[in-house]
Protein backbone atom coordinates (compact mmCIF):
# COMPACT_ATOMS: atom_id res chain seq x y z
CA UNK A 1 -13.99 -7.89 -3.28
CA UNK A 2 -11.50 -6.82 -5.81
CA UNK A 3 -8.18 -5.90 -5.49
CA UNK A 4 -7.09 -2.62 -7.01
CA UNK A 5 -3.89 -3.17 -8.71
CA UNK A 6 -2.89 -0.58 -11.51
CA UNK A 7 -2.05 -3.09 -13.90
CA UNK A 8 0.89 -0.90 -15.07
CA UNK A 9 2.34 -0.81 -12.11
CA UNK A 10 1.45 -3.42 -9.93
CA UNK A 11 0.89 -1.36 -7.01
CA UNK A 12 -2.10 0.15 -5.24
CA UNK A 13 -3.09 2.99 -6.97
CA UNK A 14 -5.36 5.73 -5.25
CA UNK A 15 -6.43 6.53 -8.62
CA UNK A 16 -8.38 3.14 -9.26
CA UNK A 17 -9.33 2.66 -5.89
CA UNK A 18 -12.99 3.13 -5.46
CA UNK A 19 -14.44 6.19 -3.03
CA UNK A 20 -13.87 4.78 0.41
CA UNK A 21 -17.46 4.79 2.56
CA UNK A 22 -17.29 6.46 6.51
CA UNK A 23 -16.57 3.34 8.66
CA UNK A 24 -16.40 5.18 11.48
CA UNK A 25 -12.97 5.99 11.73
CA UNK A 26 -11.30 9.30 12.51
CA UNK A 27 -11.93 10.70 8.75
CA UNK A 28 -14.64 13.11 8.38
CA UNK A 29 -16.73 12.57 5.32
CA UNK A 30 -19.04 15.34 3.93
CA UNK A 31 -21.91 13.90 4.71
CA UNK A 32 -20.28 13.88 8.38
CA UNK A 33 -19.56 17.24 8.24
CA UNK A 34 -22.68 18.35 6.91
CA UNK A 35 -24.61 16.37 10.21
CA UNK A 36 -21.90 18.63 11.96
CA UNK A 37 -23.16 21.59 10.79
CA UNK A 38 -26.65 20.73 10.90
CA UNK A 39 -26.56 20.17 14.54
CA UNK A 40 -24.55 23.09 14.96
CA UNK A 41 -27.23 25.15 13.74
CA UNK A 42 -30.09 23.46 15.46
CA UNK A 43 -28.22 23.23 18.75
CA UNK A 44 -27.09 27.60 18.96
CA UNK A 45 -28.25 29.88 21.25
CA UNK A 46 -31.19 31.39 19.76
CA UNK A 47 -30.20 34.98 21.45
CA UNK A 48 -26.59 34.57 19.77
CA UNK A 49 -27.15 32.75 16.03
CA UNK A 50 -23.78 32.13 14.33
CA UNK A 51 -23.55 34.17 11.23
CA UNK A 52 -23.18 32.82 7.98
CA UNK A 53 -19.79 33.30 7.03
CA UNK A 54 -19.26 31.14 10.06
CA UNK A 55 -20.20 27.96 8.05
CA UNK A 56 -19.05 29.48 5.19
CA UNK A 57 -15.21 29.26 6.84
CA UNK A 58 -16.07 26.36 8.36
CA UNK A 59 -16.96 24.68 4.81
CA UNK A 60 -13.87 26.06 3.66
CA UNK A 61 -11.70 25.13 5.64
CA UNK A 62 -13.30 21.66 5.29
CA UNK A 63 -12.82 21.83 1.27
CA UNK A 64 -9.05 22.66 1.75
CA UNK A 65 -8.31 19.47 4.08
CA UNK A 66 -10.16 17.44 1.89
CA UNK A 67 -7.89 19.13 -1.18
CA UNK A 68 -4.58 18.50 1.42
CA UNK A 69 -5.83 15.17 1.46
CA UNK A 70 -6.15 14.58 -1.83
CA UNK A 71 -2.64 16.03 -2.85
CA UNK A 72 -1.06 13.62 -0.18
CA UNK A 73 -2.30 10.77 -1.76
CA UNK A 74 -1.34 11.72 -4.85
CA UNK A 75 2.26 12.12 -3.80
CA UNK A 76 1.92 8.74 -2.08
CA UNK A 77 1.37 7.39 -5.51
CA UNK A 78 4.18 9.07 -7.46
CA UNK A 79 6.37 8.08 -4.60
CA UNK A 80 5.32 3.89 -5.14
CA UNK A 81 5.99 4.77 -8.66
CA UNK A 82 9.62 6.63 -8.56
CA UNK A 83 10.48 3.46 -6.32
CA UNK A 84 8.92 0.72 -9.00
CA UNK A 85 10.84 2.73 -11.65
CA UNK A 86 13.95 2.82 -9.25
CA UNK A 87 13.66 -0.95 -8.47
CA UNK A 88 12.88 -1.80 -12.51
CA UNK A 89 16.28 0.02 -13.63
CA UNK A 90 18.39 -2.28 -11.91
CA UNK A 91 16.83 -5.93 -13.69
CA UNK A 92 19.90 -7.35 -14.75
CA UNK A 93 22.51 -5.25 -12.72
CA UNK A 94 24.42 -6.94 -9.69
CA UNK A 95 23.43 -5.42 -6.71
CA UNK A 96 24.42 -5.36 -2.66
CA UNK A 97 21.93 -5.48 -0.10
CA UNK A 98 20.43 -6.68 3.10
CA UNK A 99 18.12 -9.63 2.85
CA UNK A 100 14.33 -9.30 3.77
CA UNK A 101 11.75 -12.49 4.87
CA UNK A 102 10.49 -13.69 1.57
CA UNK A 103 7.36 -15.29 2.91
CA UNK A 104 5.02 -12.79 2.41
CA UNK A 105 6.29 -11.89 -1.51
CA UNK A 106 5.91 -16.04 -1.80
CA UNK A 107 2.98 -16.38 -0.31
CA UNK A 108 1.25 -13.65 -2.20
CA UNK A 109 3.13 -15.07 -5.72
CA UNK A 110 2.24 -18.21 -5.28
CA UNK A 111 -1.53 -17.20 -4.07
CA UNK A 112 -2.00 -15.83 -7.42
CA UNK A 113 -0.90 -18.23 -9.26
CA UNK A 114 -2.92 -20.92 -7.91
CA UNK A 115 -6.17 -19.23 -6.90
CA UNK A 116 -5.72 -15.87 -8.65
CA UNK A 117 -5.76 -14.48 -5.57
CA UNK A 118 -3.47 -13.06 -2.82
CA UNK A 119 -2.64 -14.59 0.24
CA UNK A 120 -5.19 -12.36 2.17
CA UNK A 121 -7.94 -12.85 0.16
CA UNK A 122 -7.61 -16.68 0.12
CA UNK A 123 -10.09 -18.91 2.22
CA UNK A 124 -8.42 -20.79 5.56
CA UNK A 125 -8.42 -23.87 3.33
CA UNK A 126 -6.67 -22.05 0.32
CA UNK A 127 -3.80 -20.39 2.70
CA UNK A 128 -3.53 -24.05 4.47
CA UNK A 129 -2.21 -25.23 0.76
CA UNK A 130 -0.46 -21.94 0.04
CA UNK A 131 2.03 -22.55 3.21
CA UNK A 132 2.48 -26.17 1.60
CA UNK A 133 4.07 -24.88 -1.51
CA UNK A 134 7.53 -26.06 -1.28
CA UNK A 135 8.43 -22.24 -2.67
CA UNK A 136 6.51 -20.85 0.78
CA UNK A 137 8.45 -23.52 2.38
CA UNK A 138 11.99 -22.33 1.15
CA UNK A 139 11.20 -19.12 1.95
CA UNK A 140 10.27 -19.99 5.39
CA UNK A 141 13.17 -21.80 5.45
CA UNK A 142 15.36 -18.99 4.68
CA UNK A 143 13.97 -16.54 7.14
CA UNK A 144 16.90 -16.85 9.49
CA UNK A 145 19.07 -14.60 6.71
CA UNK A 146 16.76 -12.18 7.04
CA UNK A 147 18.83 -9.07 7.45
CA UNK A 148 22.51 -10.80 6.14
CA UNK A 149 23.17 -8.92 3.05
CA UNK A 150 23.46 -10.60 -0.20
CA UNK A 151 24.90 -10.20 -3.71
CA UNK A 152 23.88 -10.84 -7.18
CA UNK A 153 21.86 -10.53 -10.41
CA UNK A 154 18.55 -8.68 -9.78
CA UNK A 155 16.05 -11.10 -12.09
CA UNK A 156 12.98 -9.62 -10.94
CA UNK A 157 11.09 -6.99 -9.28
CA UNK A 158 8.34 -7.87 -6.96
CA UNK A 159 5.71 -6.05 -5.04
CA UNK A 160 5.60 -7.24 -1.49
CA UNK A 161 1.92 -7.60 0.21
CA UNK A 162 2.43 -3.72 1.40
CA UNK A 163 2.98 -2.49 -2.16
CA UNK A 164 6.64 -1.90 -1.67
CA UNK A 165 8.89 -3.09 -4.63
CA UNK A 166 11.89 -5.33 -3.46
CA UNK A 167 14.22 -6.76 -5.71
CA UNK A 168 14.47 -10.83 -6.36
CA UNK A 169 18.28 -12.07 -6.70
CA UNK A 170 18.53 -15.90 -7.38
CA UNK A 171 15.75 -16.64 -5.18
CA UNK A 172 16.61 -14.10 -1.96
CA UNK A 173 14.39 -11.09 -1.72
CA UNK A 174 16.20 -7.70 -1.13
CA UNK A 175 15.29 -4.75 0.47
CA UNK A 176 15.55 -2.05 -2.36
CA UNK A 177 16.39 0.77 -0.23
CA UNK A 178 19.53 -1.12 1.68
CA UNK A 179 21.37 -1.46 -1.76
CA UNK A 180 24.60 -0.42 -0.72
CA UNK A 181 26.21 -1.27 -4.10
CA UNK A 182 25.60 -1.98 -7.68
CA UNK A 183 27.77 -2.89 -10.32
């Protein structure tokens, strides 16, 4: 299975991501609500039919939450941008913040770079020599600072495993939205 990066942006992007099939969950897909409706009508009181505009607001109403949907995940995607663009205007700027486990960004990093891959699409064997990297290592390591804050020269942005953009200071990962300071 792919991953659907934007490669722009580096993050998920609802946008590329390919139409999501019913698995069952709690989201109602139109072929679920059209069974609904189907069984509504086979299953009504003969002596008391619903009327038509009944489905009709029923569909409606339907449409619109799939629209509200829609428009939510749209603003979830502006939102991972505004913070990528937020993260990308401090590269070189000395920044304050509060440190954040690095393992995950490492893992994923160094995933990619040796199978092309992130961590949680690797094989048991492939994460076995992922954790080996001496750069997983240092970052596991390090995971005792987690939540000390930190100072220094933002040299890169990277996109955690969740698709949140952290900022990468001489090796320490920091937590974009805890920058208390920038200079």
């Amino acid at each position: 299975m792919a991953l659907n990066i934007d490669p722009v942006t580096g993050l998920q992007n609802a946008s590329i991501a390919p139409a999501k099939q019913a698995t069952g969950g709690q989201d109602l897909g139109s072929v679920d609500f059209m069974k609904l409706i189907i069984a509504q009508m086979r299953n009504q009181n003969p002596l008391e039919p619903q009327k038509d505009s009944d489905f009709m607001a029923q569909m409606a109403q339907f449409e619109a939450l799939n629209q509200t949907k829609a428009t939510a995940q749209g603003m979830k995607v502006l939102q991972g941008l505004s913070e990528l663009s937020s993260a990308a205007g401090l590269l070189g700027r000395v920044v304050t913040g509060r440190q954040v486990s690095a393992v995950g960004v490492t893992r994923d990093a160094v995933g990619r770079e040796v199978f092309g891959a992130p961590y949680s699409q690797l094989s048991t064997d492939q994460r076995t020599r992922v954790n080996r990297d001496e750069r997983v290592q240092a970052a596991v390591a390090d995971i005792e600072n987690a939540g000390q804050e930190a100072r220094g020269t933002v040299d890169r942005v990277v996109v955690g495993p969740d698709g949140i953009p952290m900022l990468s200071v001489g090796g320490k990962v920091l937590d974009l939205f805890t920058v208390s300071e920038i200079r």
